[in-house]
N, C-alpha and C. Protein backbone atom coordinates (compact mmCIF):
# COMPACT_ATOMS: atom_id res chain seq x y z
N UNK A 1 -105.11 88.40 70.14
CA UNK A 1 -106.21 89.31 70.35
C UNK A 1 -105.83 90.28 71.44
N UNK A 2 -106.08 91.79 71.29
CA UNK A 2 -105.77 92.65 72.01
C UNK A 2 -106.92 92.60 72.54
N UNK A 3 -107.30 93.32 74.20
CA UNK A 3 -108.50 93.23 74.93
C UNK A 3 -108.25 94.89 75.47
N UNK A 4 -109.07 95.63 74.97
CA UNK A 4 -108.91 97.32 75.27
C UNK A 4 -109.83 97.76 76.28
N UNK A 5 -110.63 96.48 77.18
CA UNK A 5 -111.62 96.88 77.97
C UNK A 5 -111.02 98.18 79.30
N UNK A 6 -111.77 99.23 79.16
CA UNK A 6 -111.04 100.20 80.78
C UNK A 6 -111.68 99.57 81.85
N UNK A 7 -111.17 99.09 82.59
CA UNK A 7 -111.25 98.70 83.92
C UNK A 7 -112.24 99.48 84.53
N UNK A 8 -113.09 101.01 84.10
CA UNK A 8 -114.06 101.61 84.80
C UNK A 8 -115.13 101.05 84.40
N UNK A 9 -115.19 100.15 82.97
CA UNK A 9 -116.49 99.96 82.51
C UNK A 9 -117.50 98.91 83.65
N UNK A 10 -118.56 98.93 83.53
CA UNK A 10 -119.13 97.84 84.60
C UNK A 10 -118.48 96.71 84.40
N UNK A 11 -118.66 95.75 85.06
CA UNK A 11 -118.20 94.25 84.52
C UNK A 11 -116.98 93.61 83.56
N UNK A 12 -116.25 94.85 83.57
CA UNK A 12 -114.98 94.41 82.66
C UNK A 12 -113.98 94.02 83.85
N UNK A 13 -113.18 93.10 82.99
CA UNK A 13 -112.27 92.52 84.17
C UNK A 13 -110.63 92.44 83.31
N UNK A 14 -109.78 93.06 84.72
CA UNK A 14 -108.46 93.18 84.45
C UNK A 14 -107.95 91.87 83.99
N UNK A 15 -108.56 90.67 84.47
CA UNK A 15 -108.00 89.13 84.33
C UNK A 15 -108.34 88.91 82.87
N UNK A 16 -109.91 89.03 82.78
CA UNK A 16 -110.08 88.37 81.50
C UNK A 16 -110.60 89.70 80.54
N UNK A 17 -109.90 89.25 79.09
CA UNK A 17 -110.70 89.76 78.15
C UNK A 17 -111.83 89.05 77.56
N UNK A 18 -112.94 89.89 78.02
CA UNK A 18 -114.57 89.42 77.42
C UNK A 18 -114.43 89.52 75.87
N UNK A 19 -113.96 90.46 75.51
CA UNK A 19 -113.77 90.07 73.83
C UNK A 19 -113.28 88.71 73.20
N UNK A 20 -112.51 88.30 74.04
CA UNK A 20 -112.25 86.77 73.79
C UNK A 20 -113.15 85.86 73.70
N UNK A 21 -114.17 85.85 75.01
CA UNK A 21 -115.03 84.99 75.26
C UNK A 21 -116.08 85.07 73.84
N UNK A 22 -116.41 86.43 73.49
CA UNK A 22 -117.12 86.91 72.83
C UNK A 22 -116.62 86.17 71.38
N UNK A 23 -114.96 86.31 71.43
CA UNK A 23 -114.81 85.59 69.89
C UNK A 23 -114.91 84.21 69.82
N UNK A 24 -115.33 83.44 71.12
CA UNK A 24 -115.14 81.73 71.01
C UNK A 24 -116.80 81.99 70.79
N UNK A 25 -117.65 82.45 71.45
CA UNK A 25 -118.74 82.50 70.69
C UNK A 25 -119.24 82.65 69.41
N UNK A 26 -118.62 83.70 68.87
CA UNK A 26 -118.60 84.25 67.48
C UNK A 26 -118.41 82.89 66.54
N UNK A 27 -117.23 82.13 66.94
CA UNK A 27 -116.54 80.67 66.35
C UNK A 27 -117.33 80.02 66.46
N UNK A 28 -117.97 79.32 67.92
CA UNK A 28 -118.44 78.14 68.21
C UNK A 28 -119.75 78.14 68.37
N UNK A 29 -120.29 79.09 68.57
CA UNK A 29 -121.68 79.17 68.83
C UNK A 29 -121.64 79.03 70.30
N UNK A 30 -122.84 79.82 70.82
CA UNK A 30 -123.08 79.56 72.06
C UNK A 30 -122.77 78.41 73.06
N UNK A 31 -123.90 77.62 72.30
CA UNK A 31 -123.41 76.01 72.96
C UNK A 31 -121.88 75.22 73.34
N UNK A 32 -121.25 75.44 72.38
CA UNK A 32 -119.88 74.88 72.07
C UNK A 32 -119.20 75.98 73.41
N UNK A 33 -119.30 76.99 72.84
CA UNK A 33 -118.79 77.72 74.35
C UNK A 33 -119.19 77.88 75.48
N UNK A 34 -120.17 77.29 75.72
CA UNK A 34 -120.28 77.25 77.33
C UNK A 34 -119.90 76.00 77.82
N UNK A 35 -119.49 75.14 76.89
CA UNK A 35 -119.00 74.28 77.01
C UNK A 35 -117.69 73.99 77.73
N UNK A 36 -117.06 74.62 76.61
CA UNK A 36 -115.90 75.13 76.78
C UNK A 36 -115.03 75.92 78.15
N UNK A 37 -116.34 76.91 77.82
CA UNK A 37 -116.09 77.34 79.33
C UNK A 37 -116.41 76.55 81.05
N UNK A 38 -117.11 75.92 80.70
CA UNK A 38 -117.53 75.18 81.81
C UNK A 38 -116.23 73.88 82.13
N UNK A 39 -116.03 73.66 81.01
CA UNK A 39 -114.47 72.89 81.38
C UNK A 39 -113.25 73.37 81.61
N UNK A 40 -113.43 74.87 81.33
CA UNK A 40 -112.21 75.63 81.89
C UNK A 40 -112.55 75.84 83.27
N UNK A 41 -113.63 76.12 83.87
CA UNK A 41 -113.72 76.04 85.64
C UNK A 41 -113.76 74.91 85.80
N UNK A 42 -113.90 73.74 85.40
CA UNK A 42 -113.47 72.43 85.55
C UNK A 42 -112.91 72.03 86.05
N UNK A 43 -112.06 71.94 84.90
CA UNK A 43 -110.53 71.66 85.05
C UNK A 43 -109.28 72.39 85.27
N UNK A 44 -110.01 73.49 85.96
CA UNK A 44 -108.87 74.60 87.10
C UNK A 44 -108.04 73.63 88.14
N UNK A 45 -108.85 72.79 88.97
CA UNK A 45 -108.08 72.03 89.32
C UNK A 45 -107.19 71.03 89.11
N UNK A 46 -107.35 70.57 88.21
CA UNK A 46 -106.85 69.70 87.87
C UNK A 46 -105.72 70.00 86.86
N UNK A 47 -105.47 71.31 86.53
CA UNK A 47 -104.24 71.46 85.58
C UNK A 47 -103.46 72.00 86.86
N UNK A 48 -103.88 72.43 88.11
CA UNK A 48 -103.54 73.35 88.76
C UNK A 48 -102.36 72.20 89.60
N UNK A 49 -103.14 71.23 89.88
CA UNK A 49 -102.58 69.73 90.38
C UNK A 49 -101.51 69.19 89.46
N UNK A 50 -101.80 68.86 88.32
CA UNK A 50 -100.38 68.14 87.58
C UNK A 50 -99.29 69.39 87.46
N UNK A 51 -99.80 70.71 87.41
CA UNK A 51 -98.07 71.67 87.89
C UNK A 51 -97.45 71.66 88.81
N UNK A 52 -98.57 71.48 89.56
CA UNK A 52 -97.97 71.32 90.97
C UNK A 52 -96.93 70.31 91.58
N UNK A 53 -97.66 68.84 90.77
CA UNK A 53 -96.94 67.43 90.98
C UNK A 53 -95.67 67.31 89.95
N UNK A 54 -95.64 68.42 88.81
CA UNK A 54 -94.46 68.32 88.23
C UNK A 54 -93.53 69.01 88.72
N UNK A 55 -93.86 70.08 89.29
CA UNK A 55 -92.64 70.89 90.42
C UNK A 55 -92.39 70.01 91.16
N UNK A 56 -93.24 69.81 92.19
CA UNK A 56 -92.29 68.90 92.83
C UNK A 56 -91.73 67.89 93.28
N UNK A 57 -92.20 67.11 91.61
CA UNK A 57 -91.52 65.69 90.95
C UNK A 57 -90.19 66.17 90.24
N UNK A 58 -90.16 67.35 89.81
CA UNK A 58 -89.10 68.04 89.04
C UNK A 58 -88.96 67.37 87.56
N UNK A 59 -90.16 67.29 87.32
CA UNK A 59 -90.32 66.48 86.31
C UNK A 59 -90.58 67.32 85.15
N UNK A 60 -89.52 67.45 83.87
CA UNK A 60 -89.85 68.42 82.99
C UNK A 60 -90.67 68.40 82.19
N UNK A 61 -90.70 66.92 81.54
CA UNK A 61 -91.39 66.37 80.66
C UNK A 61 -93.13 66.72 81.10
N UNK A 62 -93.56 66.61 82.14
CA UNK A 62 -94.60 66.50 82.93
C UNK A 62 -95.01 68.04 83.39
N UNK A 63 -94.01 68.50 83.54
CA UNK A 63 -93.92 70.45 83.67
C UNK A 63 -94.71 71.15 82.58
N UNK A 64 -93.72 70.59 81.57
CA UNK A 64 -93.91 71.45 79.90
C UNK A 64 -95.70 71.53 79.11
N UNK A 65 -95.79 69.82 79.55
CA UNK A 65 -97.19 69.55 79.16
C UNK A 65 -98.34 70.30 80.26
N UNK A 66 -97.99 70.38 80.99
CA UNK A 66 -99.42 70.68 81.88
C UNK A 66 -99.40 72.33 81.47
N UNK A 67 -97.90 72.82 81.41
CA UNK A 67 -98.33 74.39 81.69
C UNK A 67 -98.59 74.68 80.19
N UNK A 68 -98.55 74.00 78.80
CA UNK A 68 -98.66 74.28 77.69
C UNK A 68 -100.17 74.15 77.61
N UNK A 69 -101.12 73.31 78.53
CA UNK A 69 -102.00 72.45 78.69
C UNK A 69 -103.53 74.25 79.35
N UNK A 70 -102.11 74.51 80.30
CA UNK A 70 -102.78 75.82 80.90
C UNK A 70 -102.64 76.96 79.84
N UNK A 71 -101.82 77.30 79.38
CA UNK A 71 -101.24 78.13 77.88
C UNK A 71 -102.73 78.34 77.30
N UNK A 72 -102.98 77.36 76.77
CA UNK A 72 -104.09 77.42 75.37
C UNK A 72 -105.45 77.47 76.23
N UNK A 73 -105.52 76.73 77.03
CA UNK A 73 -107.11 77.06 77.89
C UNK A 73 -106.88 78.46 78.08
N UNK A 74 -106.20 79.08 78.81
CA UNK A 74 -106.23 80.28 79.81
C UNK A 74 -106.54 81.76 78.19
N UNK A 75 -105.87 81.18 77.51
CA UNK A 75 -106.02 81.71 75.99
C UNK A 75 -106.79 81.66 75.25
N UNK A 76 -107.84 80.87 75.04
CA UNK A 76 -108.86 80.77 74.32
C UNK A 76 -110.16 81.01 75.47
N UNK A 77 -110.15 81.22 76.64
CA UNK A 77 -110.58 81.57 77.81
C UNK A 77 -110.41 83.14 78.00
N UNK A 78 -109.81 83.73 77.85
CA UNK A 78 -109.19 85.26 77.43
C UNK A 78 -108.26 85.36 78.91
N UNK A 79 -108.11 84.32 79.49
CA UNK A 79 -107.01 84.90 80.57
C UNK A 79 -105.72 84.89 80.25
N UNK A 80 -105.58 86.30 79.50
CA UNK A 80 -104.18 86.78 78.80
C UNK A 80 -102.92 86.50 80.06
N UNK A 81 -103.25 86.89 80.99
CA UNK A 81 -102.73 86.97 82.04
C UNK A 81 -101.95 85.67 82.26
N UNK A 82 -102.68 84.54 82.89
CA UNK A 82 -102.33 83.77 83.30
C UNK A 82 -102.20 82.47 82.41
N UNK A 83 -101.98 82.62 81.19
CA UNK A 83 -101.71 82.24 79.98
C UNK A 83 -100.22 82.77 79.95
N UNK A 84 -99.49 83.91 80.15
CA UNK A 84 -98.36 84.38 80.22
C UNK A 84 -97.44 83.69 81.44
N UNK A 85 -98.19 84.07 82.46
CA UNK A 85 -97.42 82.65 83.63
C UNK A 85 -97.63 81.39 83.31
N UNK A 86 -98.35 81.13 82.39
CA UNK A 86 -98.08 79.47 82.20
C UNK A 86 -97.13 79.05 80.96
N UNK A 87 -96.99 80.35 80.06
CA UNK A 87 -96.19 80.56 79.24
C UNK A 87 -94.49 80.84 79.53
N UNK A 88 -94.55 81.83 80.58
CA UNK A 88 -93.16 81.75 81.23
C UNK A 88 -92.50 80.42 81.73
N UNK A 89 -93.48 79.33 82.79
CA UNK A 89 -93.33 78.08 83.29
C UNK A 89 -92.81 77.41 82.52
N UNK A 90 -93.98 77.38 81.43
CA UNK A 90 -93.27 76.25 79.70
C UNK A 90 -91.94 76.28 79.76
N UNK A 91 -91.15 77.79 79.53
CA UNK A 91 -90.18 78.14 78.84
C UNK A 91 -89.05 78.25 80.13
N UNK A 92 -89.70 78.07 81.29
CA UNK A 92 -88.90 78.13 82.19
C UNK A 92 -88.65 76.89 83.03
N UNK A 93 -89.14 75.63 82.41
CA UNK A 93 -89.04 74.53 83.04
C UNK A 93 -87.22 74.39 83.10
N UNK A 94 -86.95 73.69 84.16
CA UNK A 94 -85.27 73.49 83.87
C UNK A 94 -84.72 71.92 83.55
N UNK A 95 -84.11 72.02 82.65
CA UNK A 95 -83.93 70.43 82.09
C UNK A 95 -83.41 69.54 83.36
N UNK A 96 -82.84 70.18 84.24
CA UNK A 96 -82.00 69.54 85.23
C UNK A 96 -83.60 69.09 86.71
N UNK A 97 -83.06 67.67 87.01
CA UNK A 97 -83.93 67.11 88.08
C UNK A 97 -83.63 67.51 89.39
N UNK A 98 -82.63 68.52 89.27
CA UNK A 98 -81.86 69.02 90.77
C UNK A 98 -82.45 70.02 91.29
N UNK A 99 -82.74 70.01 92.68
CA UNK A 99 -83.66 70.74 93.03
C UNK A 99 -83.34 72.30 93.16
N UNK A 100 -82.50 72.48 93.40
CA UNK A 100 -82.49 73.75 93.37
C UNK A 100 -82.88 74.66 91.87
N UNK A 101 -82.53 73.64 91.00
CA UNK A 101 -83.15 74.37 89.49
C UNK A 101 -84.36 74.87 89.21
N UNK A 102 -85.40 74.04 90.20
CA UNK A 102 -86.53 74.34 90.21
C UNK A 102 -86.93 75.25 91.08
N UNK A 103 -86.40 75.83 91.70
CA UNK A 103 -86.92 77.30 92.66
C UNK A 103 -87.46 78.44 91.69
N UNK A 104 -86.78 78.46 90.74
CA UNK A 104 -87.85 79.56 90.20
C UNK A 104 -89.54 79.17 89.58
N UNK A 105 -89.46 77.82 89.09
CA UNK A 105 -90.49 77.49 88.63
C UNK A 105 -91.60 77.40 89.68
N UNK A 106 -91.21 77.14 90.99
CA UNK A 106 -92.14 77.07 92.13
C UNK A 106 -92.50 77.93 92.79
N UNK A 107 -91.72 79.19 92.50
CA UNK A 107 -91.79 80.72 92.99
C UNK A 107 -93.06 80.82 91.82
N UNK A 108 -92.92 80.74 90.80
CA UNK A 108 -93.68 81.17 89.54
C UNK A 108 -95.17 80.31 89.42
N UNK A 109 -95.14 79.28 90.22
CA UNK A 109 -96.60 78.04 89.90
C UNK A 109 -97.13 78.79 91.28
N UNK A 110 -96.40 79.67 92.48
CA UNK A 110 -97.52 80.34 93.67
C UNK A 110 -98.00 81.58 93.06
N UNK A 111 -97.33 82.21 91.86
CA UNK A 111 -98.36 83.46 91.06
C UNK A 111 -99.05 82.51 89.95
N UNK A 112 -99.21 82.07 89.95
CA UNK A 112 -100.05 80.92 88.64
C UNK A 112 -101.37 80.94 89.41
N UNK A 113 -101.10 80.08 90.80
CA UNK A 113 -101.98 79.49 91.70
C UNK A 113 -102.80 80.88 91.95
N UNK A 114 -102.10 81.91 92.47
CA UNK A 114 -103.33 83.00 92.77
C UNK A 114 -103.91 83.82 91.85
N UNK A 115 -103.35 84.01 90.77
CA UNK A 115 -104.00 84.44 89.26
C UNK A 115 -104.68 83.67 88.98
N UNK A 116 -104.52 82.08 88.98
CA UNK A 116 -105.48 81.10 88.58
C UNK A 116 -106.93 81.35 89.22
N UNK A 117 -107.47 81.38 90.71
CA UNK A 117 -108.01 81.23 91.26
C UNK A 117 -109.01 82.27 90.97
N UNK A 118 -108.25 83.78 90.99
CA UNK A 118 -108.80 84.99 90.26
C UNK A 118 -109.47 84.84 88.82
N UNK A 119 -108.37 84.36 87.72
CA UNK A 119 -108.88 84.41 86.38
C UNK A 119 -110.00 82.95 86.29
N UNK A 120 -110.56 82.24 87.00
CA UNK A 120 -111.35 81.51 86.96
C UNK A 120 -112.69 82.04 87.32
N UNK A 121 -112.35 82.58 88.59
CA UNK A 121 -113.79 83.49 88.98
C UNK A 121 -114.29 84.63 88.06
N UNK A 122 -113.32 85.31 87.45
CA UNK A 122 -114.00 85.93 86.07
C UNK A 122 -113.86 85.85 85.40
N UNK A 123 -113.70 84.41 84.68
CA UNK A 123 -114.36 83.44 84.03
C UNK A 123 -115.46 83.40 83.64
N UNK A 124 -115.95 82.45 84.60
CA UNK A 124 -117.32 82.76 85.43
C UNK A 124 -118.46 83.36 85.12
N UNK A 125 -117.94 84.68 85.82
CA UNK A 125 -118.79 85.57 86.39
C UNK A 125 -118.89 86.66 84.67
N UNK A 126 -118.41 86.29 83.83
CA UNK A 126 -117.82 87.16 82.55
C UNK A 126 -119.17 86.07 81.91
N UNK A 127 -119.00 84.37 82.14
CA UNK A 127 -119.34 84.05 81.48
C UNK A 127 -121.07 84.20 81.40
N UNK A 128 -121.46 83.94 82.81
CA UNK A 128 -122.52 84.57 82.99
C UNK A 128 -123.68 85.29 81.89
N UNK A 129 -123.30 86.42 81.60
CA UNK A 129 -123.60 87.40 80.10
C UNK A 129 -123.41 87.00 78.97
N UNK A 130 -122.34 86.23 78.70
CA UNK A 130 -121.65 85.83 77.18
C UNK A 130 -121.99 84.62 76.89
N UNK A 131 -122.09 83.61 77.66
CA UNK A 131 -122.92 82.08 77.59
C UNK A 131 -123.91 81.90 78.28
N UNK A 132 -124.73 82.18 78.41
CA UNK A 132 -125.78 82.39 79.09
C UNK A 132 -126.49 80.93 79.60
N UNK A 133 -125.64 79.73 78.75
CA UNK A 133 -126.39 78.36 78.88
C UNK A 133 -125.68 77.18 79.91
N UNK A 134 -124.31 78.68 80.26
CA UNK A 134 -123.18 77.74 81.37
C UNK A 134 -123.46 77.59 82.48
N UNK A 135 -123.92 76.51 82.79
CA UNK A 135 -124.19 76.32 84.23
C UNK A 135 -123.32 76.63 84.92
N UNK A 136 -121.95 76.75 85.28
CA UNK A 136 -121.23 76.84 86.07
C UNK A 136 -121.23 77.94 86.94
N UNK A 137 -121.47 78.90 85.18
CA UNK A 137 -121.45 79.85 85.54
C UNK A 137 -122.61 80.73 85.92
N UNK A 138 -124.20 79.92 85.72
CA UNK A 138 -125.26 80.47 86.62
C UNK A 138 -125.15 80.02 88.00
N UNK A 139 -124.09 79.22 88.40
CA UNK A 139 -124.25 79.12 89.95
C UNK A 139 -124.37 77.89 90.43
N UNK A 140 -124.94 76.48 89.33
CA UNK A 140 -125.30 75.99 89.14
C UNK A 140 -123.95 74.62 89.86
N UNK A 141 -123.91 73.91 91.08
CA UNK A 141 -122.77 73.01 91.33
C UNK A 141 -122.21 72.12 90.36
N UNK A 142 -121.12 72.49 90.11
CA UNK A 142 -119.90 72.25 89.00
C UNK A 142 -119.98 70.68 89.43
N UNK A 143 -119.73 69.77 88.11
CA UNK A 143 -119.67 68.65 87.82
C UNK A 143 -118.42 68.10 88.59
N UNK A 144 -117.49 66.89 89.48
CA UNK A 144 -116.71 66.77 89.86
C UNK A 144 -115.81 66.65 88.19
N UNK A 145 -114.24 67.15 88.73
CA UNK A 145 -113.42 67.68 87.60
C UNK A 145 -113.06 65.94 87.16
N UNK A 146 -112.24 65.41 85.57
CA UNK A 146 -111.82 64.29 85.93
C UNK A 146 -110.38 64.50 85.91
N UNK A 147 -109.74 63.24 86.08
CA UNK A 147 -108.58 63.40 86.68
C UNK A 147 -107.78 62.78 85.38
N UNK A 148 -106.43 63.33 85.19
CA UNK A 148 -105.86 63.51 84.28
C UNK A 148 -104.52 62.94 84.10
C-alpha cells in the first residue's frame, strides 16, 4: 500500500499511513481494529525488549523472529517506516555470535528504538479518528503489556 498523505494536511503523519489504518478497518471492522491497534501500543514494548535482548545475546535465531515479529505489526499498523528498519534488521542479522558482527545491527535497533517510540504515538493519536472504540488511544491507561 502506497500512503500519498502531504504532510500539510491536518493530522496526517510522516510515520504512519492513515490509509492503512483505514484499510484494517475496511477488513476487520472497527472492533477487530482497535483491537489490533491497541496491541500494537501494547506490545511496543515488548517487541522493543526481545530486539534488544537478541542484540545483545547475539542471538540470530532470536534477532530474526522478533524483528519479523516488528515487520508485520509496524505494517499492518501503517508504520511503513519502521517496518523497513525492522525489515533491514531481519535481513541484517549476522549469522556469526561474534561481537563485532553485530555493530551494525545495534547501530540499526537505536533508529528502530526512536522511530518506534514516534510511530507508536501516531499510532495512537491517528487511531483516535479511525477506531474510535480504542482505548488506548482515547487516553484511556494501557493494559500492562504481556511478556513474550
Amino acid at each position: 500500500m502506497t500512503c500519498a498523505e502531504p504532510p500539510d494536511v491536518p493530522g496526517a503523519s510522516t510515520l504512519v499511513c492513515a490509509a492503512a489504518l483505514h484499510s484494517l478497518v475496511d477488513q476487520l471492522g472497527t472492533a477487530a481494529a482497535s483491537v489490533f491497534v491497541e496491541r500494537f501500543i501494547r506490545l511496543w514494548p515488548v517487541r522493543r525488549q526481545r530486539l534488544h535482548l537478541a542484540v545483545e545475546q547475539c542471538d540470530a535465531e532470536a534477532g530474526r523472529d522478533a524483528a519479523l515479529s516488528l515487520v508485520s505489526s509496524a505494517t499492518m499498523a501503517g508504520a511503513h517506516r519502521l517496518a523497513e528498519l525492522g525489515s533491514q534488521l531481519h535481513s541484517g542479522v549476522p549469522p556469526s555470535t561474534a561481537l563485532p558482527a553485530w555493530t551494525e545491527a545495534a547501530d540499526l535497533l537505536n533508529e528502530i528504538d526512536r522511530l518506534g517510540e514516534a510511530s507508536v504515538a501516531d499510532v495512537s493519536r491517528l487511531a483516535r479518528d479511525i477506531c474510535p472504540g480504542n482505548r488506548d488511544a482515547e487516553g484511556a491507561t494501557p493494559r500492562p503489556a504481556p511478556t513474550a
